[in-house]
Protein backbone atom coordinates (compact mmCIF):
# COMPACT_ATOMS: atom_id res chain seq x y z
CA UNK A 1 37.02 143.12 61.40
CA UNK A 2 36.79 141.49 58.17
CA UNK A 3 39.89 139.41 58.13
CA UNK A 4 38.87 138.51 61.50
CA UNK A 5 35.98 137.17 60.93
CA UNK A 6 37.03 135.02 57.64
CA UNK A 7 39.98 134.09 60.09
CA UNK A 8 37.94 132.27 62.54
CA UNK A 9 35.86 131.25 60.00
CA UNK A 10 38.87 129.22 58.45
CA UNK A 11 40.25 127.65 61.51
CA UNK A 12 36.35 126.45 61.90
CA UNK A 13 36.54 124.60 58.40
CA UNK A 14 40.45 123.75 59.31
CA UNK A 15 39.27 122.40 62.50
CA UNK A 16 36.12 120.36 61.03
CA UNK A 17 37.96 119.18 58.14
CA UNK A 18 40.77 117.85 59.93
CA UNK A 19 38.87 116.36 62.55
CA UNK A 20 36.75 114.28 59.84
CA UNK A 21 40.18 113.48 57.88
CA UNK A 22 41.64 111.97 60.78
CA UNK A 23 39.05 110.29 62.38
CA UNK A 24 38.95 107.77 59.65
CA UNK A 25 42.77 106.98 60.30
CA UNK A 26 42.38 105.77 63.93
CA UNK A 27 42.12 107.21 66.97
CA UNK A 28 45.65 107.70 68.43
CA UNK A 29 46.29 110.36 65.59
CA UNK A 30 43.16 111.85 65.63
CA UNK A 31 43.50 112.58 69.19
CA UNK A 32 46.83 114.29 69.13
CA UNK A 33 45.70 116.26 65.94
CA UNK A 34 42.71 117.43 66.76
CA UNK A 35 44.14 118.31 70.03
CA UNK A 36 46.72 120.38 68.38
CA UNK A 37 44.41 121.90 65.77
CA UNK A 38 41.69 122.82 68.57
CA UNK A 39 43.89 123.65 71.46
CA UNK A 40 46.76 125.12 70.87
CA UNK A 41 46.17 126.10 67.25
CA UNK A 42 49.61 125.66 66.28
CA UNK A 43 50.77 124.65 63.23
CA UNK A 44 54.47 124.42 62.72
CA UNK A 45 56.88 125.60 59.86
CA UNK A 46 59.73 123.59 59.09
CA UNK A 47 63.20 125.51 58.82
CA UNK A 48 63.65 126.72 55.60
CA UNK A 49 60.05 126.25 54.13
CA UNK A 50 57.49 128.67 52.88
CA UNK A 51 53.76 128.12 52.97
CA UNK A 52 52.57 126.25 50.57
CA UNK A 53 55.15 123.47 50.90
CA UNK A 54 54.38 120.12 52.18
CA UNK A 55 53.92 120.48 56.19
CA UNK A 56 52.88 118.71 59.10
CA UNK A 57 50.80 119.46 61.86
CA UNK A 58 53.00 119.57 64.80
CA UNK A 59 52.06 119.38 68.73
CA UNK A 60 53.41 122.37 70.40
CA UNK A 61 55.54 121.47 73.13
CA UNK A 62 58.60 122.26 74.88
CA UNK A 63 60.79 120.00 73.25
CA UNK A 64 61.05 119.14 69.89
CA UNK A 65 57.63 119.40 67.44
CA UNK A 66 56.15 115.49 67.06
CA UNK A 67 54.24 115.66 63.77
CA UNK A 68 51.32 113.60 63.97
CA UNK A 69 49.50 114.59 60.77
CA UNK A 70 48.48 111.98 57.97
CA UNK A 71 50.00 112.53 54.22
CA UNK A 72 45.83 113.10 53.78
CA UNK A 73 46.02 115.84 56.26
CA UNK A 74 49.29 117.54 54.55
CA UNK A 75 47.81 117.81 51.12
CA UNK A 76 44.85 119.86 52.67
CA UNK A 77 47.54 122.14 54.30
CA UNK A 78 49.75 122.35 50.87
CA UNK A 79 45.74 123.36 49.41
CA UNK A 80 45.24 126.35 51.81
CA UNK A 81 48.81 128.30 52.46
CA UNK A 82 47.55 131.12 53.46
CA UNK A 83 45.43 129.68 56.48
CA UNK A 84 48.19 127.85 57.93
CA UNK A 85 50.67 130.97 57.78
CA UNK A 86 48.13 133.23 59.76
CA UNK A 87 47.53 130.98 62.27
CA UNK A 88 50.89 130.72 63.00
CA UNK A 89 51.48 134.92 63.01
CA UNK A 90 48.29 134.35 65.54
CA UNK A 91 49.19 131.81 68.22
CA UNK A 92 52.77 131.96 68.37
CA UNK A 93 53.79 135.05 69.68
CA UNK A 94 51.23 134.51 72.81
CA UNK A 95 52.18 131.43 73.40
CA UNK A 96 56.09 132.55 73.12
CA UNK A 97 55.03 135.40 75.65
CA UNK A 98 53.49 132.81 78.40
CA UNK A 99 56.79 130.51 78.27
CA UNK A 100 58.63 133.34 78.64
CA UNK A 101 56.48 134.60 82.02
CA UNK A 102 55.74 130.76 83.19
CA UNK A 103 60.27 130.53 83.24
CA UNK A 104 61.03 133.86 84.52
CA UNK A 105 58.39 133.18 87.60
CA UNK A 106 59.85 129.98 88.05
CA UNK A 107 63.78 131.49 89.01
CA UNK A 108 64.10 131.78 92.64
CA UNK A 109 66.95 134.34 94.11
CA UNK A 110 69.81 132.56 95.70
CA UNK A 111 69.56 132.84 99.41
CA UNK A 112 72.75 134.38 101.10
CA UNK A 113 73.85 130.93 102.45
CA UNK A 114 73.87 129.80 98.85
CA UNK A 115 75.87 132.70 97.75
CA UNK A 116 78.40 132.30 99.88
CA UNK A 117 78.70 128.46 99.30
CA UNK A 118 78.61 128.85 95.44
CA UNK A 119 81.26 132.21 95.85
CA UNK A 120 83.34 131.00 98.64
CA UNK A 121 83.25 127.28 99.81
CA UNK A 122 82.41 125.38 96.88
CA UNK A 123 85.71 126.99 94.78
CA UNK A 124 87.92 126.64 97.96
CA UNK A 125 87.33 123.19 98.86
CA UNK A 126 87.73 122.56 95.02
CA UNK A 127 90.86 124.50 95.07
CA UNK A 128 92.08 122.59 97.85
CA UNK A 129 91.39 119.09 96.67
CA UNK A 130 92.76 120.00 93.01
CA UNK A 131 96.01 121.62 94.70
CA UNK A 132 95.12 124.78 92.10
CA UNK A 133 96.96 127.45 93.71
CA UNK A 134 95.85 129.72 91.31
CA UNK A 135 92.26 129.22 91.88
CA UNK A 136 92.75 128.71 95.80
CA UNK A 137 93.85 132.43 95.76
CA UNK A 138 91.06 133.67 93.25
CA UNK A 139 88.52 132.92 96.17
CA UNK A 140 90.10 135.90 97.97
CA UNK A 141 90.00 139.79 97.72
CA UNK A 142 93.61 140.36 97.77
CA UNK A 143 92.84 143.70 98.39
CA UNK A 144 91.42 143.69 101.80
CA UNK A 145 93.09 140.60 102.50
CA UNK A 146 95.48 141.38 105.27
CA UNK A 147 99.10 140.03 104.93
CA UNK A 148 97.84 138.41 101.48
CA UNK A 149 101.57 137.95 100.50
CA UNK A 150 102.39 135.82 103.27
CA UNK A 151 98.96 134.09 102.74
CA UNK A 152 99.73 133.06 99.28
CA UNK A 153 103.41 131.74 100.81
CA UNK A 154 101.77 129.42 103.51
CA UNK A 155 99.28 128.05 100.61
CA UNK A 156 101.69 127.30 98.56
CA UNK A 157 104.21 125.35 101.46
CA UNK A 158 100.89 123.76 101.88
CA UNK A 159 100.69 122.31 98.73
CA UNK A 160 104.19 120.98 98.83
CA UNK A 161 104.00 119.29 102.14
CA UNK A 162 100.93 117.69 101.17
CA UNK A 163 100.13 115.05 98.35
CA UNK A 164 96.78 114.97 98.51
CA UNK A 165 93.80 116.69 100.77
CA UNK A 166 90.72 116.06 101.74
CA UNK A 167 88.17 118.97 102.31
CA UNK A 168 84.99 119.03 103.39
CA UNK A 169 83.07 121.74 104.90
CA UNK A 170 79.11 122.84 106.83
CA UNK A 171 77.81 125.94 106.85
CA UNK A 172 76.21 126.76 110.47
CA UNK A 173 75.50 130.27 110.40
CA UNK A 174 76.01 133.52 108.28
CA UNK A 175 75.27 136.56 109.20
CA UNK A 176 75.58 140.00 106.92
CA UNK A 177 76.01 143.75 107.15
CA UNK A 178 75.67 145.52 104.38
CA UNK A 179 78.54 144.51 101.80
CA UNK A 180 80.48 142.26 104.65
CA UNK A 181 79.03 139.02 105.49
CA UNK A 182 80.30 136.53 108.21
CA UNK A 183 80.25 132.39 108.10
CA UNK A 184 80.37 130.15 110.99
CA UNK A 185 81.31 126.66 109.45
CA UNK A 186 82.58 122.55 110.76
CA UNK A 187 85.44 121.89 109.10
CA UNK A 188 86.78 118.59 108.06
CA UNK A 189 90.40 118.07 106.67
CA UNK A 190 92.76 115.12 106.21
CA UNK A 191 95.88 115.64 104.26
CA UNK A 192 98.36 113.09 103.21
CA UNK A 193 101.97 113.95 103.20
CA UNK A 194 103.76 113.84 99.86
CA UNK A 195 107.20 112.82 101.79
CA UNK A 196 106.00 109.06 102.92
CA UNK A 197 108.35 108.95 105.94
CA UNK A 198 105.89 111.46 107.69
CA UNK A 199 102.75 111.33 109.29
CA UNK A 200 99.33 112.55 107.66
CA UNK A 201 97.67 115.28 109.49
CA UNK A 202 93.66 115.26 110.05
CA UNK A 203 91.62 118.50 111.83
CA UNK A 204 88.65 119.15 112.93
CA UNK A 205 86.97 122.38 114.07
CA UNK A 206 85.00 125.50 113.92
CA UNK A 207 86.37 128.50 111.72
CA UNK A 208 85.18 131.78 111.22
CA UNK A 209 85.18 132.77 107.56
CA UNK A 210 84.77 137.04 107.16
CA UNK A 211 83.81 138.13 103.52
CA UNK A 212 83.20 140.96 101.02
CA UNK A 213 80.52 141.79 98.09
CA UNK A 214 82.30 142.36 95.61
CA UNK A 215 81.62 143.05 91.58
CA UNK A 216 81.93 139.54 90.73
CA UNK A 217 80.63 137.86 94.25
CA UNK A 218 81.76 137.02 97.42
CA UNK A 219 85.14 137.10 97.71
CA UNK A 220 87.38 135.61 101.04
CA UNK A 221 89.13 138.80 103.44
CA UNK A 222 89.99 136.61 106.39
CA UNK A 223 89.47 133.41 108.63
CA UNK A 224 90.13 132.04 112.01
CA UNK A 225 92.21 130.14 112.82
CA UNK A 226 94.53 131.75 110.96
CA UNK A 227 97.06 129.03 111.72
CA UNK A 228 94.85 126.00 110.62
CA UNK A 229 96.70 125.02 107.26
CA UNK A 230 100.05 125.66 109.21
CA UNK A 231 99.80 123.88 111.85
């Protein structure tokens, strides 16, 4: 109860000393310091420095520190160490507690739509674009895949036939049943032929994508048309 009360009883004198020190040096830095000093009570350490070396009074924010203090205002801080190293043990673990809340309350959970774009759609149309076989395939369970073999043949034919592609892709509907989830999506795709003498190809339609939860996300088992990068 003691150190308690000679606590408060410092930041009092801290508070009316500083506020009396700065006031004479204008009134842009007396604002920000006394606003530091009475509201937050925070008064920053520099890396590597003790109490008791020269310090500044810093504005707690969520960026970098800003020290706004006077060389007037240090010296009174390098005359009372011990002050300036309990406030800090005082304030700063609250105030670390209520940033950590205020972020945490601020995440929002993906909504199933956005799953399955950031899983399924986004890497495939990437895929596509790059011609990345590798990462084309990754999009898909080759588990439950059926006939994955012969999937991974027609991809790659694909990407022979075809210089460069154009993907694009919008989500209508999904739907979802426990660990299997189903995409109705317009599909947009023009493909230029790496052989010049033949004729660019460009389709447009509705496809059914089906998909599975797996450990790392959704994960492509199937789509229809099957035939629509073979035709």
């Amino acid at each position: 109860m003691q150190n308690t009360k000679q606590l408060s009883s410092k930041r009092l004198l801290s508070s009316t000393v500083a506020t009396l020190l700065l006031l004479a040096e204008g009134a842009l830095a007396a604002t920000s310091a006394l606003h530091a000093v009475q509201q937050s009570c925070a008064l920053e350490l520099p890396a590597g420095r003790t109490p008791g070396e020269s310090s500044s009074l810093s504005e707690l924010s969520t960026g970098a520190a800003r020290p706004v203090a006077s060389p007037v205002f240090q010296r009174y801080l390098e005359l009372t160490p011990g002050l300036m190293a309990q406030i800090v043990a005082q304030v700063q673990p609250s105030f670390s507690t209520q940033q950590g809340e205020s972020n945490g309350s601020d995440i929002q959970p993906l909504t199933l739509t956005e799953q399955i774009i950031r899983d399924v759609f986004g890497p495939l149309q990437r895929a596509l674009e790059e011609h990345n076989l590798a990462h084309l395939l990754a999009v898909f369970d080759q588990e439950e895949t059926p006939d994955y073999a012969q999937l991974r043949d027609q991809f790659k034919a694909f990407f022979q036939q075809y210089e460069t592609v154009g993907f694009r892709y919008k989500v209508l509907q999904v739907t979802s049943e426990k660990n299997r989830a189903f995409a109705i999506a317009e599909i947009d795709m023009a493909a230029a032929p790496a052989d010049q003498t033949q004729i660019g190809v460009q389709r447009r339609t509705q496809m059914r994508f089906q998909m599975k939860l797996g450990a790392k996300g959704w994960k492509l088992v199937g789509f229809k048309p099957g035939d629509f990068f073979t035709q």
